[in-house]
Protein backbone atom coordinates (compact mmCIF):
# COMPACT_ATOMS: atom_id res chain seq x y z
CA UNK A 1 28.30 -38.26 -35.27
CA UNK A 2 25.02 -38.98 -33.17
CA UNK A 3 25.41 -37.65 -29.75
CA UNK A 4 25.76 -39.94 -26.87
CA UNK A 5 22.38 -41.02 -25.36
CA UNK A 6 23.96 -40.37 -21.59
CA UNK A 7 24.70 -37.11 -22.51
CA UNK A 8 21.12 -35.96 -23.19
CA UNK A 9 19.86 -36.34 -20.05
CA UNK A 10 22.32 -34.67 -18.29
CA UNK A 11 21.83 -31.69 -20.91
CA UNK A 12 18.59 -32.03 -20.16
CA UNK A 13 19.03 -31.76 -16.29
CA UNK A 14 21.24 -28.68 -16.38
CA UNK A 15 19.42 -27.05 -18.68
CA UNK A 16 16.07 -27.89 -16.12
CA UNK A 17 17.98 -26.52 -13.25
CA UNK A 18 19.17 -23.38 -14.81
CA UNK A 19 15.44 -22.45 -15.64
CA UNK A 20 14.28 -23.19 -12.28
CA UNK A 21 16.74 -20.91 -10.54
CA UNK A 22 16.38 -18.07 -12.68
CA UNK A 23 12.83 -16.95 -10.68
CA UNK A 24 14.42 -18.14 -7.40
CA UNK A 25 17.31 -15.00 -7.62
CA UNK A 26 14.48 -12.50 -8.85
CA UNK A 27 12.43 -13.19 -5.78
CA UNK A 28 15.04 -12.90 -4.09
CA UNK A 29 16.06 -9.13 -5.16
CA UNK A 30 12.04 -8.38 -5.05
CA UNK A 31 12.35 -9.68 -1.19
CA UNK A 32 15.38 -7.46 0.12
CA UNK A 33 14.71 -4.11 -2.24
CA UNK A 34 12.01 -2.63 -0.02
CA UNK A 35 13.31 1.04 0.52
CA UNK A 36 15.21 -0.05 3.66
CA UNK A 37 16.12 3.62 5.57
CA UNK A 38 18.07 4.30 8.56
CA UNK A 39 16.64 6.60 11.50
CA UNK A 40 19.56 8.08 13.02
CA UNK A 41 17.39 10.69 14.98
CA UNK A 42 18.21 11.16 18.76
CA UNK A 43 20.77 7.61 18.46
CA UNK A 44 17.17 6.02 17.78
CA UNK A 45 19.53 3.74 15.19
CA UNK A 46 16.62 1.28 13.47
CA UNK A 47 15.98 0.49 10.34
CA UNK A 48 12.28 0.59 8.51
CA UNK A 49 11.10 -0.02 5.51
CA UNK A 50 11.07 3.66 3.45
CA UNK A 51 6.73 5.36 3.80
CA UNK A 52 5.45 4.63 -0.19
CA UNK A 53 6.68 0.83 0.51
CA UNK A 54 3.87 -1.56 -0.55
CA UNK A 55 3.44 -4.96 1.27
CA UNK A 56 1.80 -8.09 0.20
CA UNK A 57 0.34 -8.39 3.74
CA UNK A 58 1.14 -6.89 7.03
CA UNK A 59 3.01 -8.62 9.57
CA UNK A 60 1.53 -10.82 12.25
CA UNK A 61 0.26 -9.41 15.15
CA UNK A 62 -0.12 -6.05 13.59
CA UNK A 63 -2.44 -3.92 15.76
CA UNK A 64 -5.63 -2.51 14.56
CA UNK A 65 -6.64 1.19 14.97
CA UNK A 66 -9.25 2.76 13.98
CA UNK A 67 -12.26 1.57 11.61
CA UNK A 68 -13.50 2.19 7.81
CA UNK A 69 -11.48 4.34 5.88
CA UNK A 70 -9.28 5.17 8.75
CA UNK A 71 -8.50 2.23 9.57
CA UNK A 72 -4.58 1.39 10.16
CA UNK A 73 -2.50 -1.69 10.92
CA UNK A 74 0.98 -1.40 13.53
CA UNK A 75 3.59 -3.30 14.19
CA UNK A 76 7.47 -2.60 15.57
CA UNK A 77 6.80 1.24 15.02
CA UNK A 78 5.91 0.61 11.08
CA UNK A 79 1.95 1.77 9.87
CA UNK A 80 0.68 0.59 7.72
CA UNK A 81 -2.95 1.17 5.53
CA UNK A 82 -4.85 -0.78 2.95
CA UNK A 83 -3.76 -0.11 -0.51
CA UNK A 84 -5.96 -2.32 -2.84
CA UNK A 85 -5.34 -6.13 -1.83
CA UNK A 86 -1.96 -5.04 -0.54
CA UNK A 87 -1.05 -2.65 2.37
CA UNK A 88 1.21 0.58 1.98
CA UNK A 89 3.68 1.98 4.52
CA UNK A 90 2.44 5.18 5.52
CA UNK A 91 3.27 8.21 8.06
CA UNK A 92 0.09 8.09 10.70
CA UNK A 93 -2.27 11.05 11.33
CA UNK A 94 -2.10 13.02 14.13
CA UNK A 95 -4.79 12.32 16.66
CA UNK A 96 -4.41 8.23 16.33
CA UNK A 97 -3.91 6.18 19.86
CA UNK A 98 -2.28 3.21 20.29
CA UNK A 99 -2.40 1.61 23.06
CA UNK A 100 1.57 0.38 23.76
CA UNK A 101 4.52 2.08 22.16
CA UNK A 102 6.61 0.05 20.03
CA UNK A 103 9.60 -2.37 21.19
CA UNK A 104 12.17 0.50 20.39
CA UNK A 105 11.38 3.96 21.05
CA UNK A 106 13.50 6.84 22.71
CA UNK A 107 12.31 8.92 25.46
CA UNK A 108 12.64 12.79 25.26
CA UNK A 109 11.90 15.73 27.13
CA UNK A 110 10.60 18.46 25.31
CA UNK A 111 9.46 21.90 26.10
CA UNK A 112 9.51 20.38 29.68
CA UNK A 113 6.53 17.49 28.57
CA UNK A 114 7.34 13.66 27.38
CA UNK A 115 7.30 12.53 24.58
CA UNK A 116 8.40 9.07 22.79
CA UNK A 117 9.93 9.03 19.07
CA UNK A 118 10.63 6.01 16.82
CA UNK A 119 10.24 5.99 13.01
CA UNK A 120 9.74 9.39 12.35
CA UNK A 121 6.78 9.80 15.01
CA UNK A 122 5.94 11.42 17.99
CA UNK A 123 4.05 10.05 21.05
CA UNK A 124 2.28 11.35 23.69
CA UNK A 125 1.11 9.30 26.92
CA UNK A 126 -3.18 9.49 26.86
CA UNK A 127 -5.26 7.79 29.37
CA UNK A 128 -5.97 5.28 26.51
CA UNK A 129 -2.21 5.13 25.49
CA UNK A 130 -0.50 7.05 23.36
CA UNK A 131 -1.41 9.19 20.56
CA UNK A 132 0.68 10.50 17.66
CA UNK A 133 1.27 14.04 17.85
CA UNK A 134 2.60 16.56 16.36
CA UNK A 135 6.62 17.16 16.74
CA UNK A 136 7.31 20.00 19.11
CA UNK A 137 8.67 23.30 18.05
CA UNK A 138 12.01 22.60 19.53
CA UNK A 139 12.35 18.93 18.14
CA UNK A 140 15.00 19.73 15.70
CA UNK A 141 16.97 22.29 17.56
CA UNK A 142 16.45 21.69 21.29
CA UNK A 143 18.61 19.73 23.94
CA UNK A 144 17.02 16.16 24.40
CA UNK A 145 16.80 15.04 28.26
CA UNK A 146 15.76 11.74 28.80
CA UNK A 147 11.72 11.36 29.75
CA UNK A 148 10.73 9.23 32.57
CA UNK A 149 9.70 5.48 31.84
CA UNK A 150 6.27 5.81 30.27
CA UNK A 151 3.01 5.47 32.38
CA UNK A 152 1.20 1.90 32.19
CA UNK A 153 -2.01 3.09 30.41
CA UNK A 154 -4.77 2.99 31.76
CA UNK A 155 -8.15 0.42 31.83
CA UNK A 156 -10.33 0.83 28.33
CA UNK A 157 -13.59 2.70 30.16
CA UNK A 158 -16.88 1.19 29.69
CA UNK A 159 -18.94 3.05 27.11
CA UNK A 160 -22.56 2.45 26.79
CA UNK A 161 -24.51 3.94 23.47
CA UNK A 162 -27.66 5.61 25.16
CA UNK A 163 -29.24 5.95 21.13
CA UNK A 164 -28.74 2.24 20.25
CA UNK A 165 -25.51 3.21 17.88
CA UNK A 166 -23.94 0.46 16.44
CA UNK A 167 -20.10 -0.63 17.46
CA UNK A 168 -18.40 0.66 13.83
CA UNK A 169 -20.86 4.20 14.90
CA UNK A 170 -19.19 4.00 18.46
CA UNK A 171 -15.62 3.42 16.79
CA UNK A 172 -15.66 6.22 14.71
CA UNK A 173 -17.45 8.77 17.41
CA UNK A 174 -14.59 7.15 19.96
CA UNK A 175 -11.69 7.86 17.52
CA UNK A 176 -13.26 11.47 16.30
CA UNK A 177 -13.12 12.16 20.22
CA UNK A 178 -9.69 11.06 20.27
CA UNK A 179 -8.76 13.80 17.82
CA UNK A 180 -10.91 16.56 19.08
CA UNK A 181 -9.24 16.38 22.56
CA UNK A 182 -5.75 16.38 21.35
CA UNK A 183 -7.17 20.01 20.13
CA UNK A 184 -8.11 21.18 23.51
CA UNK A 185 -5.87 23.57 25.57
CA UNK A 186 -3.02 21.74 27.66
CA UNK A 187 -4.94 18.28 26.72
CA UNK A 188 -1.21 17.06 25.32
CA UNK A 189 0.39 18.49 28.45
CA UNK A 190 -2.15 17.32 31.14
CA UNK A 191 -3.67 13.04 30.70
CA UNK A 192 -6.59 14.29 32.85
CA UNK A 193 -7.66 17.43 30.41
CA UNK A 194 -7.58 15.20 27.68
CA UNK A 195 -9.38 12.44 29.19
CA UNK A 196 -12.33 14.64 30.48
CA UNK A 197 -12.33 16.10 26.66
CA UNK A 198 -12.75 12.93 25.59
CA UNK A 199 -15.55 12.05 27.89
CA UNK A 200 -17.33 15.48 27.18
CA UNK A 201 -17.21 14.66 23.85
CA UNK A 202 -18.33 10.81 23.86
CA UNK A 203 -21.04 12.48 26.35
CA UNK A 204 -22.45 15.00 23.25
CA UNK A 205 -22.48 11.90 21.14
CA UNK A 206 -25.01 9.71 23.06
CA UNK A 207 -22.71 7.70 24.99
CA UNK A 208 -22.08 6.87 28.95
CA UNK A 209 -18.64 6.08 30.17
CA UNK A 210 -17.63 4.36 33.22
């Protein structure tokens, strides 16, 4: 027996509709299976997407720090770095300054200095900011006391290249400053220490701030 003709097209149709939203559930999966983990560290209580994590782009209004090869993207306490035409979740290096902290953050008292922790980091307040440090010898066994609110940062100085250097040179010199004063006795305890390392620094490098 021939089959009906107004049962092919609806054969047809099902069959269409089954194909199409095969892809539609994989994406799906691909979508939501991104390493999700919990940080449960001082009640901090967020979820992030797990370091290793690779993105197809990073979210918008990411910040930008640094330049070249150092060179970072943030956004809601989440860094992120280029990783071919894609972007990788990645743990920041000490020494980096950005200049707000991100929407959730807990405030600590440690070893009698502030500090500010989300996502596995730790923040000190800069002149510029704050910069990721390194966590305290007490972090894991000491007795948290809320910090203070943090600081509003500071105006960006004005720096002026007395040898013509170009802005990616004056990037890179401002950012290797950045580091080096982070180095410098009681620089992480004291904003004014580190800001007149920084400007001794810049200063050795050919630049004038203001």
């Amino acid at each position: 027996m021939k089959p009906s003709l107004r049962i092919l097209p609806l054969a047809a149709l099902a069959l269409c509709a089954a194909l199409s939203g095969a892809p539609a559930r994989a994406d799906v999966r691909a979508r939501v299976d991104i390493g999700m983990v919990f940080d449960n560290r001082y009640h901090h209580d967020h979820y992030y997407p797990a370091p290793g994590y690779v993105a197809p782009h990073v979210p918008y209004g990411a910040v930008v720090v640094g330049s070249g090869p150092g060179r970072y993207w943030f956004h809601g306490g989440v860094w992120y770095q280029p990783w071919g035409p894609r972007y990788r979740v990645v743990l920041p290096p000490f020494g980096l300054v950005i200049p707000l902290l991100p929407p959730a953050y807990v405030t600590l008292t440690l070893g009698g200095l502030p500090y500010y922790y989300a996502n596995g980091v730790y923040y000190r307040p800069v002149p510029e900011g704050y910069v990721v440090t390194a966590p305290p010898p007490e972090a894991a066994t000491a007795q948290v006391v809320p910090a203070p609110p943090p600081p509003a940062p500071k105006a960006e100085p004005v720096i002026y290249p007395r040898n013509g250097q170009s802005a990616e040179q004056l990037e890179n010199d401002r950012r290797e400053c950045n580091r080096w004063a982070t180095t410098q006795p009681n620089a992480q305890a004291d904003a004014s220490v580190f800001n007149r390392a920084v400007e001794a620094c810049m200063d050795g490098r050919g630049y004038t701030l203001k």
